[in-house]
Protein backbone atom coordinates (compact mmCIF):
# COMPACT_ATOMS: atom_id res chain seq x y z
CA UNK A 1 -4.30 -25.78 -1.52
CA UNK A 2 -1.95 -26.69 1.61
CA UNK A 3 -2.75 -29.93 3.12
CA UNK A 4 -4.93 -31.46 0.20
CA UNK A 5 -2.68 -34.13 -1.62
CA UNK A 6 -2.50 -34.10 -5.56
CA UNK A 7 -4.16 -29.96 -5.52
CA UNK A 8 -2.03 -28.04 -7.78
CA UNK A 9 -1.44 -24.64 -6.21
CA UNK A 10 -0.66 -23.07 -9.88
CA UNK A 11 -2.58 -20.37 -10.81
CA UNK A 12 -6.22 -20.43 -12.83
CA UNK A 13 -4.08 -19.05 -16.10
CA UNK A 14 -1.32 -21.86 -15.92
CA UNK A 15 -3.87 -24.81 -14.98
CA UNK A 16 -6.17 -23.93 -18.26
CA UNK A 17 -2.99 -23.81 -20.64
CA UNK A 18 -1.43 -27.04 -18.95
CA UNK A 19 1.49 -24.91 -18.27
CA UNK A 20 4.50 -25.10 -15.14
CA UNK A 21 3.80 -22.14 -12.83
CA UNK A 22 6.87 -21.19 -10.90
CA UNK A 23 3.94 -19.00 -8.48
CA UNK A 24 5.03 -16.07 -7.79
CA UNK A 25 2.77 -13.12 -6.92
CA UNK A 26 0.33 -11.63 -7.24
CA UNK A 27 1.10 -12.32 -10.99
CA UNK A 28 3.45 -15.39 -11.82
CA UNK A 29 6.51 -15.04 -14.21
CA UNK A 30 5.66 -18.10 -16.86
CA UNK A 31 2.22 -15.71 -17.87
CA UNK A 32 4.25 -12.54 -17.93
CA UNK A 33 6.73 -14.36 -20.34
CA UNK A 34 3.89 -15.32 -22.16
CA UNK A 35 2.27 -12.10 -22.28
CA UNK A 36 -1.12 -13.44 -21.18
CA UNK A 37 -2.99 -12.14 -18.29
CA UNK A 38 -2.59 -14.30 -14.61
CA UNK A 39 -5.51 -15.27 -13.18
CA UNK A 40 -3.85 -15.40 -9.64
CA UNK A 41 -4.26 -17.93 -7.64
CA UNK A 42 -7.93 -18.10 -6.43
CA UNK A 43 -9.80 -20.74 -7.60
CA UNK A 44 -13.38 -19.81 -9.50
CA UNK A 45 -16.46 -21.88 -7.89
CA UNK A 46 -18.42 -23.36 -10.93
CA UNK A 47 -22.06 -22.99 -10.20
CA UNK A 48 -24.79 -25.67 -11.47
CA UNK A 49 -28.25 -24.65 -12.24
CA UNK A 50 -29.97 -27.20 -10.76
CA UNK A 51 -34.06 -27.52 -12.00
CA UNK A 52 -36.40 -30.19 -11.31
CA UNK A 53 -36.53 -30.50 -15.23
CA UNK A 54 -33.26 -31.23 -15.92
CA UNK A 55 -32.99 -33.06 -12.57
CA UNK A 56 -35.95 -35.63 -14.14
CA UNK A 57 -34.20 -35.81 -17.47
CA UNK A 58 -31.21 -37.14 -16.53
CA UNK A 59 -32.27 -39.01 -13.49
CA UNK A 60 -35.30 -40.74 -16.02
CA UNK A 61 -31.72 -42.04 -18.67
CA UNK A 62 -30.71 -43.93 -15.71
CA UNK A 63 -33.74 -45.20 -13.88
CA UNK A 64 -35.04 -47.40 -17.25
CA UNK A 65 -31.89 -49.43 -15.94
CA UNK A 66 -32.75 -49.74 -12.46
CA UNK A 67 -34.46 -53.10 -11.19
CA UNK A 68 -37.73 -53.12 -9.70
CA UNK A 69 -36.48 -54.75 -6.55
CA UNK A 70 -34.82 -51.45 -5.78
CA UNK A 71 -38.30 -50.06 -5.61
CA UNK A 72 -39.86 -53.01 -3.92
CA UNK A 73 -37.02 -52.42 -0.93
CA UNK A 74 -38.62 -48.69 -0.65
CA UNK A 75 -35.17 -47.19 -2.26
CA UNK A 76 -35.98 -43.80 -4.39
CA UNK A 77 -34.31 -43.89 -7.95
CA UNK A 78 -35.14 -40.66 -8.22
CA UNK A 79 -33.56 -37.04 -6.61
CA UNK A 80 -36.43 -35.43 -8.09
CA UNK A 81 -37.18 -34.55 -4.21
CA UNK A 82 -34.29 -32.13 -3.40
CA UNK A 83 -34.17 -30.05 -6.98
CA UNK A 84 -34.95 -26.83 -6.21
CA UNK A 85 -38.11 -25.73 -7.49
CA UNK A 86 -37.86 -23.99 -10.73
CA UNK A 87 -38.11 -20.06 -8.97
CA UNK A 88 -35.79 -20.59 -6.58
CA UNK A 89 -33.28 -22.45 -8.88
CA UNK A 90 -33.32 -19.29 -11.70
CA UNK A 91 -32.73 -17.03 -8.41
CA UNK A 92 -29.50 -19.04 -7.45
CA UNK A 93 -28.53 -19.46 -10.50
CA UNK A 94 -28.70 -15.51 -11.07
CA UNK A 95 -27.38 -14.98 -7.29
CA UNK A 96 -24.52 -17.16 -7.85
CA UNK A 97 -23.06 -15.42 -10.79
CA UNK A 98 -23.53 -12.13 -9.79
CA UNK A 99 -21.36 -12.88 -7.01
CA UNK A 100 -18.67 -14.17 -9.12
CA UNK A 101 -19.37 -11.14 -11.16
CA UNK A 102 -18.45 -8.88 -8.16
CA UNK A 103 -15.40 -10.86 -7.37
CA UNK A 104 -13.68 -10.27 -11.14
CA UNK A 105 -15.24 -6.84 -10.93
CA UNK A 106 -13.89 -5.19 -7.28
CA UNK A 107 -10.19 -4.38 -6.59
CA UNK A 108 -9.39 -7.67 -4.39
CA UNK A 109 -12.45 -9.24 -5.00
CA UNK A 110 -14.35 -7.49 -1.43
CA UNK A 111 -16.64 -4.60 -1.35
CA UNK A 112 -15.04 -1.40 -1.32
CA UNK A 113 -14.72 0.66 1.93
CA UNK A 114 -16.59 4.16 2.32
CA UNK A 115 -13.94 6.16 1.88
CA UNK A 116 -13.36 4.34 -1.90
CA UNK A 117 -16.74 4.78 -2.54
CA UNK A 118 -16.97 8.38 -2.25
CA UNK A 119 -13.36 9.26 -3.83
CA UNK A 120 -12.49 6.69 -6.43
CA UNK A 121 -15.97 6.10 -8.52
CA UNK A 122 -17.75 3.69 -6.23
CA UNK A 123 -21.12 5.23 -5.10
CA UNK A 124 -23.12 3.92 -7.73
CA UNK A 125 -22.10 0.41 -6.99
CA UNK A 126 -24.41 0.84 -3.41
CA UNK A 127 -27.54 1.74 -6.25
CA UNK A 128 -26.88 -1.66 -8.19
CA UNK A 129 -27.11 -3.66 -5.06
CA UNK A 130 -30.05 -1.75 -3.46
CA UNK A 131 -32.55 -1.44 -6.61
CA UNK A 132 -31.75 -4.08 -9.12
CA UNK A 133 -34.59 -6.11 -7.49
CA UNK A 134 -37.22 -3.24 -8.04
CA UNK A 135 -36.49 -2.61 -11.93
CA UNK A 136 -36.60 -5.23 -14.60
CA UNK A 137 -34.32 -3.33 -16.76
CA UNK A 138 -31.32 -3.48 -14.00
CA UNK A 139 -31.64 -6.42 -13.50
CA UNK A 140 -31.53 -7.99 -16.69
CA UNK A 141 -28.12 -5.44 -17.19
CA UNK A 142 -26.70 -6.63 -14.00
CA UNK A 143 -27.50 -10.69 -15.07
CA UNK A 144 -25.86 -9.43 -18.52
CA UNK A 145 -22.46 -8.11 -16.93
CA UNK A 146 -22.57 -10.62 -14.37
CA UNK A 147 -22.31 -13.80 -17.15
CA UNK A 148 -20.59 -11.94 -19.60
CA UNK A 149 -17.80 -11.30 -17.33
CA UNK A 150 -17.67 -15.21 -16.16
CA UNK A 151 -17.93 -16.00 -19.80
CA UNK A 152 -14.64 -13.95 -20.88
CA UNK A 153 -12.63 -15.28 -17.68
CA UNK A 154 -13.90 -19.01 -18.46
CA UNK A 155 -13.87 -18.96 -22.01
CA UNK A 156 -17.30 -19.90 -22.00
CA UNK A 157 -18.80 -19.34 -25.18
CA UNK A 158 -22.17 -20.53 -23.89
CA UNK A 159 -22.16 -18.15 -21.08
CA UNK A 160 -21.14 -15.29 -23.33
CA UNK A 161 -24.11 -15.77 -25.55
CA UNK A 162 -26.46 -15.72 -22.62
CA UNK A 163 -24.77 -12.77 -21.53
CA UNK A 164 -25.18 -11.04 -24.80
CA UNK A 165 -29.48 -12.11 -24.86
CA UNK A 166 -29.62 -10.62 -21.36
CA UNK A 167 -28.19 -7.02 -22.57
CA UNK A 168 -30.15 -7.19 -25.57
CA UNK A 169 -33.19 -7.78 -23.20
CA UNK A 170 -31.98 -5.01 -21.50
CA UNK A 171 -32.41 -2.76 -24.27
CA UNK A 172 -35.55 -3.88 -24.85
CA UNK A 173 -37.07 -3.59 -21.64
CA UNK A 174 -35.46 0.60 -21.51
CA UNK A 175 -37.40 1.01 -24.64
CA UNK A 176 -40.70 0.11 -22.68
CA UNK A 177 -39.58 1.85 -19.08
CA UNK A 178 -38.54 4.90 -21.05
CA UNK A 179 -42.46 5.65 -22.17
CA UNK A 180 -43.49 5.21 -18.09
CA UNK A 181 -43.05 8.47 -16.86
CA UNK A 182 -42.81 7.01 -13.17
CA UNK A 183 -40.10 4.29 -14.21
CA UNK A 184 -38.22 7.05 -16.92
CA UNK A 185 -37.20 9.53 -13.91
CA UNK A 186 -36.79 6.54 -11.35
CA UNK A 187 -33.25 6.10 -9.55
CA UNK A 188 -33.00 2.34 -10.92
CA UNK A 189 -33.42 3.35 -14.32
CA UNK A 190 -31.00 5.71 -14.67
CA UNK A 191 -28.81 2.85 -12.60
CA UNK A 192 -29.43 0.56 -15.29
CA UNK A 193 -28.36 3.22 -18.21
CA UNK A 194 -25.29 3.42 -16.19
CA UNK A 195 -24.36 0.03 -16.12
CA UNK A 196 -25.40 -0.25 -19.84
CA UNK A 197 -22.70 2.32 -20.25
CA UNK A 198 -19.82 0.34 -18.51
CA UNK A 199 -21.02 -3.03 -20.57
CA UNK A 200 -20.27 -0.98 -23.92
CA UNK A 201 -17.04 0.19 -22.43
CA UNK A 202 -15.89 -3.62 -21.88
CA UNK A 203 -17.30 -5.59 -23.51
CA UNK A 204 -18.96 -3.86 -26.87
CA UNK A 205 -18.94 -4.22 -30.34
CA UNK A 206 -15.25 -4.57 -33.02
CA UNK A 207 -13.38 -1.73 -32.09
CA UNK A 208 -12.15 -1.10 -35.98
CA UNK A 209 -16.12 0.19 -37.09
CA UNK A 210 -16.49 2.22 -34.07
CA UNK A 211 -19.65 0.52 -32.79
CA UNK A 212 -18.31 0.08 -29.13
CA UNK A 213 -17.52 3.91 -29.14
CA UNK A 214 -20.89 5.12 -30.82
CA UNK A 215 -22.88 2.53 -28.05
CA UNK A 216 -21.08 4.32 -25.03
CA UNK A 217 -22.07 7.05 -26.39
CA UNK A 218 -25.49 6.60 -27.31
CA UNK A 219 -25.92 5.65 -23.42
CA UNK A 220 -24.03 8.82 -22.16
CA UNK A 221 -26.72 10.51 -24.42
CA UNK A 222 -29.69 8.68 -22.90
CA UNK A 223 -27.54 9.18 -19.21
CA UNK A 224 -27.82 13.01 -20.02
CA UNK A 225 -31.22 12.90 -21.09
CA UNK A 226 -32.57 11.37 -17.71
CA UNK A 227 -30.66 13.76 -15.58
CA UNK A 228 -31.85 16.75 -17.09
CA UNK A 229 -35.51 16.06 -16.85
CA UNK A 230 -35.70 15.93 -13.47
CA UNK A 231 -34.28 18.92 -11.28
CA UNK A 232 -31.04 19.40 -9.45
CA UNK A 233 -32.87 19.17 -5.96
CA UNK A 234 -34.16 15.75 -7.01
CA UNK A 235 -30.04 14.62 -6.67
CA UNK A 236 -29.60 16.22 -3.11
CA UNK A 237 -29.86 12.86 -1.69
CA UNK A 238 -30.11 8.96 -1.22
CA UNK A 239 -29.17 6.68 -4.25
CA UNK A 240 -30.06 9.57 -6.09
CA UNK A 241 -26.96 11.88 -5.20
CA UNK A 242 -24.49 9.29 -5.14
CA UNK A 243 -25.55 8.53 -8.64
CA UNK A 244 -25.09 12.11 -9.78
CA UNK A 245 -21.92 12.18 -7.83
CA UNK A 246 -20.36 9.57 -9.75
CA UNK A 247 -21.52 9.83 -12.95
CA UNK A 248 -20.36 13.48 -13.30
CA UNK A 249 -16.64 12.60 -14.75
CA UNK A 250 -18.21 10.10 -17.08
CA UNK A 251 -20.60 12.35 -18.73
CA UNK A 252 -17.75 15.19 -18.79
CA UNK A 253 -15.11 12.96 -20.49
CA UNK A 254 -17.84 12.27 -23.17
CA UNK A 255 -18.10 15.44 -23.56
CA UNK A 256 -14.18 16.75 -23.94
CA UNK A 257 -14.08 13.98 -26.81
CA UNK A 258 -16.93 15.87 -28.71
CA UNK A 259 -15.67 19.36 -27.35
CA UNK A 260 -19.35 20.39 -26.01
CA UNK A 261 -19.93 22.38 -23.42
CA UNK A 262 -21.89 20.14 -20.91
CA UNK A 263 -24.76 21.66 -18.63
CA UNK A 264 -23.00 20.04 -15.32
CA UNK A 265 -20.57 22.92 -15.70
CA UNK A 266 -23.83 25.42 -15.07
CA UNK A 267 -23.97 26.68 -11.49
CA UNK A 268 -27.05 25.32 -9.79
CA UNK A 269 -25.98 21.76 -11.10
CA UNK A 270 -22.37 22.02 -9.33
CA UNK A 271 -23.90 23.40 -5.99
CA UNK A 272 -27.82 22.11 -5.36
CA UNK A 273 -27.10 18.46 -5.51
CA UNK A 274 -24.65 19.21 -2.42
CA UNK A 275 -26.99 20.92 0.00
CA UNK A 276 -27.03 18.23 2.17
CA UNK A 277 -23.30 16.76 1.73
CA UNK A 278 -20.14 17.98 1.88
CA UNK A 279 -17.84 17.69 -1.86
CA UNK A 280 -15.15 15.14 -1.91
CA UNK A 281 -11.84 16.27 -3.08
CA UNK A 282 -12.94 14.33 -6.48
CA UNK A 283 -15.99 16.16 -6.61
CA UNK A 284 -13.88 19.25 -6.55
CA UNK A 285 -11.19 18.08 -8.76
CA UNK A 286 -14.59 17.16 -11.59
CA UNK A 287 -15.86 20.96 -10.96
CA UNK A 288 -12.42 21.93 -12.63
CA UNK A 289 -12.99 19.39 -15.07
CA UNK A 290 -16.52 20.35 -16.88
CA UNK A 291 -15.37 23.94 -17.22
CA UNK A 292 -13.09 22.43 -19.70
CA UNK A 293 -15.70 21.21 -21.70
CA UNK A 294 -17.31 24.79 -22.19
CA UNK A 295 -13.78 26.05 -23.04
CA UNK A 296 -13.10 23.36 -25.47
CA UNK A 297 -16.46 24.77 -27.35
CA UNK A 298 -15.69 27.93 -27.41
CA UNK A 299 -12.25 27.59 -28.36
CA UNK A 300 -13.46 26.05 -31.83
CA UNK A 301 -15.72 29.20 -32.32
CA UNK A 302 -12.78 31.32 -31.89
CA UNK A 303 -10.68 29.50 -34.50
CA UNK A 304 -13.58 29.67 -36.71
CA UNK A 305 -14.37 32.99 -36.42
CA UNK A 306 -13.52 35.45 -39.34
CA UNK A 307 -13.44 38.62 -37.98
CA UNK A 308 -9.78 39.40 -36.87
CA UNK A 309 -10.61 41.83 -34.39
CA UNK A 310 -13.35 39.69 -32.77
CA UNK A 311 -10.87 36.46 -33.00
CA UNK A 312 -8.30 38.11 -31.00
CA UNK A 313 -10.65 39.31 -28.23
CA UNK A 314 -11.96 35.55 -27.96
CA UNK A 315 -8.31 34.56 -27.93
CA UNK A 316 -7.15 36.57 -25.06
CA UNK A 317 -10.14 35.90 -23.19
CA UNK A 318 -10.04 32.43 -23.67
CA UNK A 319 -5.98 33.01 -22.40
CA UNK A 320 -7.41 34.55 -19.51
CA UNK A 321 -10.05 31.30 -18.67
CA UNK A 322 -7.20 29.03 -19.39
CA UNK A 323 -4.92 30.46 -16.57
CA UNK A 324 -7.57 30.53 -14.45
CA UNK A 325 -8.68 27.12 -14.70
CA UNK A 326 -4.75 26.13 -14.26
CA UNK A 327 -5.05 28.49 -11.13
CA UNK A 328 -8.18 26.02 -9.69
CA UNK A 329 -5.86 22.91 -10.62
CA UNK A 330 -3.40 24.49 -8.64
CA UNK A 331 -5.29 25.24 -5.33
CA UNK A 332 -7.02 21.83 -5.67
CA UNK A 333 -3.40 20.12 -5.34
CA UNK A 334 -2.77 22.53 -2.67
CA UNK A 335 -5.99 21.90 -0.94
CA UNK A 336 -6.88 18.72 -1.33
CA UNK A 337 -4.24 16.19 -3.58
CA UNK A 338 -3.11 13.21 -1.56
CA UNK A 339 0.08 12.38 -0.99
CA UNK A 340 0.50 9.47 -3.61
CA UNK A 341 3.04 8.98 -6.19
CA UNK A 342 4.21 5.81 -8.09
CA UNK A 343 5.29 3.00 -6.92
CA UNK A 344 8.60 0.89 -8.38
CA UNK A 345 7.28 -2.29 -6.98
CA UNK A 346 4.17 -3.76 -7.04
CA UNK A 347 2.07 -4.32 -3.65
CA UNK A 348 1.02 -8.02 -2.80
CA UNK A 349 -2.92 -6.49 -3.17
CA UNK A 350 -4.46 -3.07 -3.98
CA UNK A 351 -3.78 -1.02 -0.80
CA UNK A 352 -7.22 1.35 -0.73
CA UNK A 353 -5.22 4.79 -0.23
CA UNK A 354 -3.43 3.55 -2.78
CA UNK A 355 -6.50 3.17 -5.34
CA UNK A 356 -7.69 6.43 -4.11
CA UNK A 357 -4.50 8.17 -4.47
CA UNK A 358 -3.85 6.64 -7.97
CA UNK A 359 -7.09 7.62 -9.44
CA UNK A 360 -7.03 11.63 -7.91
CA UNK A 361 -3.86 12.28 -9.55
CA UNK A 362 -3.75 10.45 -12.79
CA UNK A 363 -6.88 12.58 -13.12
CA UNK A 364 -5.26 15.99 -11.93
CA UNK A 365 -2.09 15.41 -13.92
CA UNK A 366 -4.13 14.64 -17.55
CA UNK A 367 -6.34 17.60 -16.56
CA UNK A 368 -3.47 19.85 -16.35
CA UNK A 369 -1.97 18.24 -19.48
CA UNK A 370 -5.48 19.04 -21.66
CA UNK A 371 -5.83 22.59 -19.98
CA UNK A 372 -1.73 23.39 -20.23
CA UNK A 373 -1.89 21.87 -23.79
CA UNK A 374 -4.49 24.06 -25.13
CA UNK A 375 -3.17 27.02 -23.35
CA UNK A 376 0.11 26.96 -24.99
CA UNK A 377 -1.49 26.51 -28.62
CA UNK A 378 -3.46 30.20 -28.19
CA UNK A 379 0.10 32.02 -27.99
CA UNK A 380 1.94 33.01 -31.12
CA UNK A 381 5.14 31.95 -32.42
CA UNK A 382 7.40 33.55 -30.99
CA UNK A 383 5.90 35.12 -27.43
CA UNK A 384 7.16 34.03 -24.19
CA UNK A 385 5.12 31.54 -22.45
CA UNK A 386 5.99 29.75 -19.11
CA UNK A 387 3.57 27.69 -17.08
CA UNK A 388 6.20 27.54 -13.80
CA UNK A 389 7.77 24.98 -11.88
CA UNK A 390 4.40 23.72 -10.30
CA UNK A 391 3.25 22.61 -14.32
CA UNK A 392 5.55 20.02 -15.37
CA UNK A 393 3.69 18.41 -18.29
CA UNK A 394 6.29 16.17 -19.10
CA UNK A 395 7.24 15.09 -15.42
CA UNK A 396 2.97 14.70 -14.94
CA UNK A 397 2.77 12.66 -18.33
CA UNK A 398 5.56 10.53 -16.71
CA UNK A 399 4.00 10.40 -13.81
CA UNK A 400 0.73 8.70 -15.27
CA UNK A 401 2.88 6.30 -17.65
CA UNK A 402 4.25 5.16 -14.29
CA UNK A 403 0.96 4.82 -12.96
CA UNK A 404 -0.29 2.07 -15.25
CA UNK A 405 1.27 -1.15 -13.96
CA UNK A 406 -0.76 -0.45 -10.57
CA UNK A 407 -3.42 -0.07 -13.00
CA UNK A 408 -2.94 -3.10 -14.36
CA UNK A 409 -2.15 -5.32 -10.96
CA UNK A 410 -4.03 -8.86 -11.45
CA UNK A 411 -5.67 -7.73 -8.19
CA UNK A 412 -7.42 -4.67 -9.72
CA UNK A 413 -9.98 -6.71 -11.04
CA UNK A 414 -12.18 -5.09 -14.51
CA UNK A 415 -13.21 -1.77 -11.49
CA UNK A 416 -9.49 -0.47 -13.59
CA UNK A 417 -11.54 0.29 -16.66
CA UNK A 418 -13.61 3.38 -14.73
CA UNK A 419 -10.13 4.89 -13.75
CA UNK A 420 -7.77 4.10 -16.54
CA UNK A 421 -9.18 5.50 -19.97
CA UNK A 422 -8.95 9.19 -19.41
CA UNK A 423 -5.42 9.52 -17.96
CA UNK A 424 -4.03 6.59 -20.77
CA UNK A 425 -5.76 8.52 -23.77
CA UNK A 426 -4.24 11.88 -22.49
CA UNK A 427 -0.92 10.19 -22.07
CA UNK A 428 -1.13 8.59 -25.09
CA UNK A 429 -1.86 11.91 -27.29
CA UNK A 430 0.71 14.07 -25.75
CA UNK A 431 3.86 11.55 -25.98
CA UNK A 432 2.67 11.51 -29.37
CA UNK A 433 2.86 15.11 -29.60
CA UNK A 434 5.88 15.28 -28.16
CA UNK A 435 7.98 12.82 -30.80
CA UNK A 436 10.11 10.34 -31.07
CA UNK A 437 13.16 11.87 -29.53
CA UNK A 438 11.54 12.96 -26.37
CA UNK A 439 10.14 10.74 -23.67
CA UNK A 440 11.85 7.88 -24.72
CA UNK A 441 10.96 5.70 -21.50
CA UNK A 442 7.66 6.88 -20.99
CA UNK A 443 6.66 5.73 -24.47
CA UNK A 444 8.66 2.23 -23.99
CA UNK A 445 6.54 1.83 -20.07
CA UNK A 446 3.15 3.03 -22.08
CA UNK A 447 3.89 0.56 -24.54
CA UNK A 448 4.63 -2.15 -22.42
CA UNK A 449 1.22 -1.49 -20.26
CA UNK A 450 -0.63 -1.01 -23.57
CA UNK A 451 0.19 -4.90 -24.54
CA UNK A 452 -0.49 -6.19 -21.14
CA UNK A 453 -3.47 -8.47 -21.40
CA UNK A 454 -4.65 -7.29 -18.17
CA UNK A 455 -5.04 -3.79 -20.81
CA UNK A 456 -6.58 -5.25 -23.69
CA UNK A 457 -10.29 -4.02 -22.53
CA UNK A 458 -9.11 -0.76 -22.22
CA UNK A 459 -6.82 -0.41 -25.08
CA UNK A 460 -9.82 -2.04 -27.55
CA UNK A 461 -11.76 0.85 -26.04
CA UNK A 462 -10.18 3.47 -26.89
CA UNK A 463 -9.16 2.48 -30.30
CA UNK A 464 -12.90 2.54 -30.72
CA UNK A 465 -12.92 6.18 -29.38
CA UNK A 466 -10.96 6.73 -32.98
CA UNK A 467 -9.88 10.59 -31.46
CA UNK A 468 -7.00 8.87 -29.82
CA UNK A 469 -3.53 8.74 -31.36
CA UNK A 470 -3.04 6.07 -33.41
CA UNK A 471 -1.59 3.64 -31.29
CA UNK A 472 0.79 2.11 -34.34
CA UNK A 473 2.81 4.54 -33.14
CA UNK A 474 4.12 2.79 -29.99
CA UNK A 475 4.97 -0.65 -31.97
């Protein structure tokens, strides 16, 4: 810190491993070298529960030694007087770390603005801070992130464990809530499944059985199961909408990976819940998005099916959906695709647009790699097939790659995870597709974001996923 003698002004990462920092930013050199993730330069406030119990305890140790004259002159040994009371001690405690939760969680460490809220994933965030108070359940979820999160940064094996008996309370407590019909169709609850979701997503179970992928799951399950027994009017507004909103592209990518059809794709679910807003250009980029999902299904009955004449009328109608959907990708980048596109250099901090920008098209481009991908594999050897100039798949797969160090900036804080999964697994599948002689620097930049530390959530994740290509294959 300027003007404070003997304060180092490394960063966190080079402090904790005792190690020169020549401090450059946002990420400096000596962790990059070391291939270990940069804390940056802003330095964590450690927060002290402070009881009257454990005030007493330790205050008691050292007032055995104290002589009675210091009593007899009217001095107090003890502190015991301004210890917060028990209550209000467990609520800073809890306040204090869910603060320092939000800084490791939001891009630059501040609330996002409105305009990040409603295009890049944010709208459920307003949920967490306005009903975790009212439901037990979200609360304990919230308190679970919030110290498992510290724990990981710190290395704090005692906050890690307490962050692991506060999920598991979690769980318990949705068993219970679950059985009240008023609490099992409530806005907080289904904001708790939610964030139960993410915590499986980051920080779940050994990636090599699959019990981090089969969690997430399990919650997208329960996520599904909430939504659909209450009606698409109840999501027209409130907490409520921005809930439904957001959790659309989560529930469809869950989905894609187990090629169901997924009821968000039905009619009155992609216009009711917007009666009384107006659609994003995300929310009309995920309308494209779930009709995959239906197409995916039926494109496994097709390849099952054993009549021939039957299989080829399911085959050219399926052509026919295919193009169409491409069509709707197509108008959506006319209509509505911002004007982003990869950056050589690094900004200083996440630039909003930016963020915004990053996470539209890295979802447009893997769309149109799924929907072009599966397109191509329903013509026969042999027939002409173009998809135009406007449906580069390798220059959008390139495009992605290039994507990731923003991605991966040390100011992006653990909000990357929501926007970084479904464009790296798509990348990831078709440069293997594509072999080794063809994409040569896109598989050496995937590669190189892939080992970033700053990736290691993400990559752990979708290892667990086990449909991704096996990621050997970039070593």
């Amino acid at each position: 810190m300027v003007g404070v003698p003997g304060r180092s002004k490394a960063c966190v990462t080079c402090l904790k491993r005792k190690k020169r920092c020549d401090l450059e930013k946002p990420s400096c050199g000596t962790c990059r070298k070391a291939r270990v993730e940069c804390g940056g330069y802003h330095r964590p406030r450690i927060f002290i529960n402070n009881t009257i119990e454990n005030q007493n305890q330790h205050l008691g140790r050292k007032d055995r030694g104290a002589s009675r004259s210091d009593t007899d002159r009217g001095y107090s040994t003890s502190r015991s007087d301004i210890a917060l009371i028990p209550t209000l001690a467990h609520s800073a405690y809890q306040t204090k770390y869910q603060e320092l939760w939000w800084r490791l969680y939001l891009p630059n460490g501040q609330a996002l603005s409105t305009e990040v809220t409603h295009m890049a994933l944010g709208g459920w965030l307003d949920a967490v801070h306005g009903l975790h108070t009212a439901e037990p359940v979200l609360k304990q979820a919230l308190m679970a992130m919030s110290l498992t999160a510290v724990g990981r940064q710190e290395n704090d094996r005692f906050l890690l464990e307490e962050g692991r008996k506060c999920y598991g309370s979690s769980l318990q407590g949705m068993t219970v809530a679950l059985k009240n019909p008023r609490r099992a169709t409530s806005d907080a609850l289904l904001t708790a499944v939610r964030l139960c979701s993410f915590y499986e997503s980051i920080f779940g179970g050994e990636s090599e059985s699959g019990v981090q992928a089969r969690s997430w799951q399990a919650h997208n399950a329960g996520d599904v199961a909430l939504i659909m027994a209450r009606s698409p009017y109840s999501f027209v507004s409130g907490y409520a909408h921005e809930l439904f909103a957001d959790g659309r592209s989560n529930l469809t990518m869950s989905h894609l990976r187990h090629r169901k059809r997924v009821f968000l794709a039905d009619l009155e679910w992609k216009t009711i819940p917007w009666l009384y807003h107006e659609k994003t250009p995300r929310d009309h980029l995920v309308d494209v998005l779930v009709d995959l999902t239906g197409l995916f299904e039926d494109l496994d009955l097709m390849k099952s099916c054993q009549d021939m004449y039957e299989k080829e009328i399911a085959r050219q109608n399926l052509i026919d959906r295919f193009l169409q959907l491409n069509q709707d990708l197509l108008t959506w980048q006319a209509l509505y695709a911002p004007d982003f596109q990869p950056r050589d250099e690094l900004p200083g901090s996440v630039p909003p647009q930016d963020l915004v920008g990053a996470h539209l098209m890295t979802t447009f481009w893997a769309t149109a790699i799924i929907s072009s991908g599966n397109l191509r594999g329903l013509w026969y050897p042999g027939e002409e097939f173009d998809l135009g100039p406007d449906l580069d798949l390798d220059l959008f797969c390139g495009n992605i790659v290039r994507t990731f160090p923003f991605f991966n900036h040390p100011s992006m804080g653990l909000f990357r995870a929501h926007i970084y999964t479904f464009p790296m697994t798509v990348a990831i599948h078709y440069i293997c597709a594509a072999g080794p002689s063809r994409l040569v620097e896109e598989r050496r930049l995937l590669a190189d974001c892939l080992y970033d530390p700053a990736c290691a959530g993400v990559r752990k994740f979708i290892t667990s996923l086990k449909d991704a290509a096996p990621l050997e294959f970039l070593n």
